[in-house]
Protein backbone atom coordinates (compact mmCIF):
# COMPACT_ATOMS: atom_id res chain seq x y z
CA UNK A 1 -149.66 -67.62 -40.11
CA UNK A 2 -146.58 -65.28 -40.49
CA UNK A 3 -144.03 -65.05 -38.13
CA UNK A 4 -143.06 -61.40 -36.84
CA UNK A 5 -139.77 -60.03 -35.35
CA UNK A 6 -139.79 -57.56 -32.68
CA UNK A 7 -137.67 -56.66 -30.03
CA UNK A 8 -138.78 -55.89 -26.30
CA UNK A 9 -137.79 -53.91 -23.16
CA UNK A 10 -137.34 -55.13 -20.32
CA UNK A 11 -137.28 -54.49 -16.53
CA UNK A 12 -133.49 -56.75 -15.58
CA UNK A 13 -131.94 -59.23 -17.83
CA UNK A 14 -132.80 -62.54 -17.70
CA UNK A 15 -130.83 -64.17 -15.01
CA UNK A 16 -129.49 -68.41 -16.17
CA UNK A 17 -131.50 -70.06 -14.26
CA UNK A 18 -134.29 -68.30 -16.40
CA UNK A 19 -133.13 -69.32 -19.89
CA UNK A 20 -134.30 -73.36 -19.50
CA UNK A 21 -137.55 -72.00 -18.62
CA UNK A 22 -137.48 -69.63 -21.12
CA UNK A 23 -136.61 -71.76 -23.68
CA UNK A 24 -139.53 -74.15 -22.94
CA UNK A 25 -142.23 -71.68 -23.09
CA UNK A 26 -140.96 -69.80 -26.28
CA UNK A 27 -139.52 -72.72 -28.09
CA UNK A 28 -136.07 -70.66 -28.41
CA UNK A 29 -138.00 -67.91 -30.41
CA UNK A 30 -137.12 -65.59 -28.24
CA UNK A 31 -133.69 -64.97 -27.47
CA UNK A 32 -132.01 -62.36 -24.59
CA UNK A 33 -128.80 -61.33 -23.01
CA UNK A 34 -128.40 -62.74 -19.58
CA UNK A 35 -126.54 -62.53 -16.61
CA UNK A 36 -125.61 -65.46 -14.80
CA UNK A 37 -126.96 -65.12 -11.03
CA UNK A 38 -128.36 -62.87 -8.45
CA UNK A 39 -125.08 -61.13 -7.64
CA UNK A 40 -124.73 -60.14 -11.04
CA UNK A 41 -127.93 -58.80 -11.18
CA UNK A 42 -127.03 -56.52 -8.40
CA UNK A 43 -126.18 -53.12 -9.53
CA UNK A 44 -126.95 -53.45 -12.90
CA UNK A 45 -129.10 -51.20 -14.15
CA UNK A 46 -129.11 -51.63 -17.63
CA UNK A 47 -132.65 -53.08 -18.90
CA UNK A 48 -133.18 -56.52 -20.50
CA UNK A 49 -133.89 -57.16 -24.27
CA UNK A 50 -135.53 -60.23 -26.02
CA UNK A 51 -135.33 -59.98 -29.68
CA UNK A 52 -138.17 -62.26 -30.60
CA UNK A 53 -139.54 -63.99 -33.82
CA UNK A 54 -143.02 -65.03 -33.06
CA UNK A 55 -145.36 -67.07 -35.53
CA UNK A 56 -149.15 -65.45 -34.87
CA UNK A 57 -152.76 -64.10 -36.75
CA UNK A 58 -151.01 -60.48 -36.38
CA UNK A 59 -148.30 -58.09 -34.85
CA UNK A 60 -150.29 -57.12 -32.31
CA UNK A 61 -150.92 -61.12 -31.26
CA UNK A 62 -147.47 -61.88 -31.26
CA UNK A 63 -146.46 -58.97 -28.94
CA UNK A 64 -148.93 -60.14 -26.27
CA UNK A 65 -148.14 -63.50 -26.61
CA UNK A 66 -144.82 -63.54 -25.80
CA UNK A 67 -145.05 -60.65 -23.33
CA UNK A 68 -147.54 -63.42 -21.17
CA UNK A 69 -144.65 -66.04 -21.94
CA UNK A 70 -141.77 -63.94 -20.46
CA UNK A 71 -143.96 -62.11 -17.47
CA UNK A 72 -145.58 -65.71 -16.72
CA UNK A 73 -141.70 -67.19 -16.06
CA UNK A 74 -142.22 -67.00 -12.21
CA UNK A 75 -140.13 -65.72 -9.62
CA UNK A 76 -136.51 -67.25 -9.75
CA UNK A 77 -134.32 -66.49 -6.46
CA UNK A 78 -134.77 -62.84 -5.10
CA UNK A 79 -135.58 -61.80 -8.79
CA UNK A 80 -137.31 -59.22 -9.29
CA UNK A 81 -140.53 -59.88 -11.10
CA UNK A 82 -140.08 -59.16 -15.14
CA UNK A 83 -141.67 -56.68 -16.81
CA UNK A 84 -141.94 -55.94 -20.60
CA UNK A 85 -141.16 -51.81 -20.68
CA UNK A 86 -141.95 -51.28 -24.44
CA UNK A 87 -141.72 -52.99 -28.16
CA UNK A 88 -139.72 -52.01 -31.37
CA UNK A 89 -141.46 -53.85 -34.07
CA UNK A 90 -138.85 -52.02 -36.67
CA UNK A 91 -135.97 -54.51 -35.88
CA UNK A 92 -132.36 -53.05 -35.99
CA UNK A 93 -130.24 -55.96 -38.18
CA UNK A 94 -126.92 -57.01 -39.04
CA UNK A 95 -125.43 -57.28 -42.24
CA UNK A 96 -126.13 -61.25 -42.49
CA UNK A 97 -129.53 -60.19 -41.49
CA UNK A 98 -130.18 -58.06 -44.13
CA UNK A 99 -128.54 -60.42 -46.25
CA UNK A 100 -130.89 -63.20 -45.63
CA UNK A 101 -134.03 -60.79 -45.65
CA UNK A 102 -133.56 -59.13 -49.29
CA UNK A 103 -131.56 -62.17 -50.61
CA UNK A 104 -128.16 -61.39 -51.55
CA UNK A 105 -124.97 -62.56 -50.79
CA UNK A 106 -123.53 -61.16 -47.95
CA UNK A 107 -120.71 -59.90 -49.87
CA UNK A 108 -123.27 -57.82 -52.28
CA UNK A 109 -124.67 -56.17 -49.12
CA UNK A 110 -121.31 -55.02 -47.46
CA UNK A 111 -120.67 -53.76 -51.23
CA UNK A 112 -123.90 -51.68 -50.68
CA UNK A 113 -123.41 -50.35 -47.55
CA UNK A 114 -119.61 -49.25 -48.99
CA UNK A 115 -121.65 -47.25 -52.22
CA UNK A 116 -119.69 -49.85 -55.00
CA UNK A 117 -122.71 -51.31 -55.49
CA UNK A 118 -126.39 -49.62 -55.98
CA UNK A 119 -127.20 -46.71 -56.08
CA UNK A 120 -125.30 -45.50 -53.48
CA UNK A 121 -126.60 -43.85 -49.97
CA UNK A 122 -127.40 -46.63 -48.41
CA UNK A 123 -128.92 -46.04 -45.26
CA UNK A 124 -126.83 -45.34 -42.30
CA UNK A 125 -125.98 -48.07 -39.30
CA UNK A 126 -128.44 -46.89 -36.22
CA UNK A 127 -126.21 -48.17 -33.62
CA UNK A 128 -123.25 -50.84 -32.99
CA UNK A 129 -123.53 -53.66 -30.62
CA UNK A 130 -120.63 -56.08 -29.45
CA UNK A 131 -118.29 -54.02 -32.83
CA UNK A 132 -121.22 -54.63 -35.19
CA UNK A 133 -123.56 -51.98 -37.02
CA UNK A 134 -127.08 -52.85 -37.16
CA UNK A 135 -129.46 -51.05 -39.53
CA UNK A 136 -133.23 -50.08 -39.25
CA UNK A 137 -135.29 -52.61 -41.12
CA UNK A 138 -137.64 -50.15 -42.54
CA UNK A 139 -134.87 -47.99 -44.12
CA UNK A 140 -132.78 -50.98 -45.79
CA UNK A 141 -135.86 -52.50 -47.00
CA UNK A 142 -137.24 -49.04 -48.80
CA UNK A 143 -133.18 -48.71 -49.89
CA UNK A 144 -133.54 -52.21 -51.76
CA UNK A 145 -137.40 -51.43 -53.05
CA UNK A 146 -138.55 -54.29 -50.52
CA UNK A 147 -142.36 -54.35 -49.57
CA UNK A 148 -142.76 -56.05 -46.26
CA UNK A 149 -146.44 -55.62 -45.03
CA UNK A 150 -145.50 -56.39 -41.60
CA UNK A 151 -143.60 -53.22 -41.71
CA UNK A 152 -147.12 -51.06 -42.24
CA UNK A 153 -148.57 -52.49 -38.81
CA UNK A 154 -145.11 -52.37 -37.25
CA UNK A 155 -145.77 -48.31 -36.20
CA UNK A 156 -149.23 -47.77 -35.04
CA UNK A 157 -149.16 -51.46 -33.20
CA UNK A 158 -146.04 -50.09 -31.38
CA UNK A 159 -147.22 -47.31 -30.54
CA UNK A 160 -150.45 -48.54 -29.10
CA UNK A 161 -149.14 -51.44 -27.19
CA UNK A 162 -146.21 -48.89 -26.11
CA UNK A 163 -149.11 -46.82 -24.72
CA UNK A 164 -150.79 -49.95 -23.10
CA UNK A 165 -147.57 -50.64 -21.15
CA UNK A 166 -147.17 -47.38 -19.71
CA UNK A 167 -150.85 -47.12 -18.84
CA UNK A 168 -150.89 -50.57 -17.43
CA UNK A 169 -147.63 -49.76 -15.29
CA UNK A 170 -149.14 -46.32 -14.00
CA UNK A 171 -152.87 -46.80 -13.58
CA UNK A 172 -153.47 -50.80 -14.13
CA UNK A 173 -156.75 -50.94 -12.78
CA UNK A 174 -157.59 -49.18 -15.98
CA UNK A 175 -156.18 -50.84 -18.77
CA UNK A 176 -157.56 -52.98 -21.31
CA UNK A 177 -156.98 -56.85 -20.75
CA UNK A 178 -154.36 -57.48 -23.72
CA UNK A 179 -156.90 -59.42 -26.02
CA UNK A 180 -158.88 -55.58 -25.83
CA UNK A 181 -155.47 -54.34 -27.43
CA UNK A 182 -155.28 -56.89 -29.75
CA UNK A 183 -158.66 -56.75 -30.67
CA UNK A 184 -159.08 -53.30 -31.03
CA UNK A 185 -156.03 -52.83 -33.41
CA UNK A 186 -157.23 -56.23 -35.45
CA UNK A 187 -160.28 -54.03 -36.00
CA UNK A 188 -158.90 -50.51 -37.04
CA UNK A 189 -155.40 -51.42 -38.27
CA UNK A 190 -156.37 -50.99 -42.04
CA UNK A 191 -157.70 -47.30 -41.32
CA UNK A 192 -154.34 -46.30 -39.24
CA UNK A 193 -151.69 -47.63 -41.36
């Protein structure tokens, strides 16, 4: 089975008591920022984010997997239950990242991104976190001639599980059970991508 890399949403950060926990159930293949207690917690209202490589039949079974595994952690303190808000199945990476993906040096990639190497226009950085750029997946791999499959299901199954999250949040007593999702995109995914 392959393993997938997406990135979720979600309600709070993770507070440190959570991480053991976490760790257990995901097998530290899912990774988030944290804060360390309740107090912290208070008057933050930035969301969470687990950046997540998952092993799994498809995109769409990894996604539901771990969102069970990090809604099914359980009330810690006065916590506020966790929610997943929405996926990104197009990860944002660093240059090490992209390094390791297309298999070059990470010298030959910062060369790249400078235009001394290639053919120049190399896709720009979508955002900076903690100093560093990170670039779109999709765009660096179609910049190096890279096919990655996973990238064809990575749209349409975030878009559809996006859409199963916000119906699930608003009107729950009508959304699919997530095998449904999963099912249903295992079944059309080759006509929609």
């Amino acid at each position: 089975m392959p393993n997938y890399d997406f990135e979720l949403i979600l309600s709070r950060p993770l507070l440190e008591a959570e991480l053991d926990p976490l760790f257990q159930r995901t097998y530290g293949n899912v990774t988030v920022a944290f804060v360390r207690d309740m107090q912290a917690l208070r008057g933050n209202e930035q969301p969470g984010q687990a950046s997540c490589r998952w092993q799994a039949s498809s995109l769409s079974a990894a996604i539901m997997e771990v969102i069970e595994q990090l809604e099914g952690l359980g009330p810690v303190a006065d916590a506020p239950g966790l929610r997943v808000l929405s996926v990104e199945a197009d990860p944002l990476l660093s240059m090490r990242d992209i390094a390791e993906r297309v298999g070059r040096s990470l010298e030959s990639v910062r060369l790249s991104i400078r235009g001394t190497r290639g053919p120049g226009n190399f896709p720009a950085s979508e955002t900076t976190s903690s100093g560093h750029r990170l670039w779109r997946w999709s765009r660096v791999a179609a910049w190096y001639g890279v096919h990655d499959p996973q990238l064809r299901e990575a749209g349409p199954t975030s878009r559809a599980i996006n859409g199963w999250l916000a119906l699930r949040d608003v009107v729950p007593q009508v959304a699919p059970a997530p095998e449904e999702v999963t099912s249903a995109l295992s079944a059309v995914l080759s006509h929609v991508a």
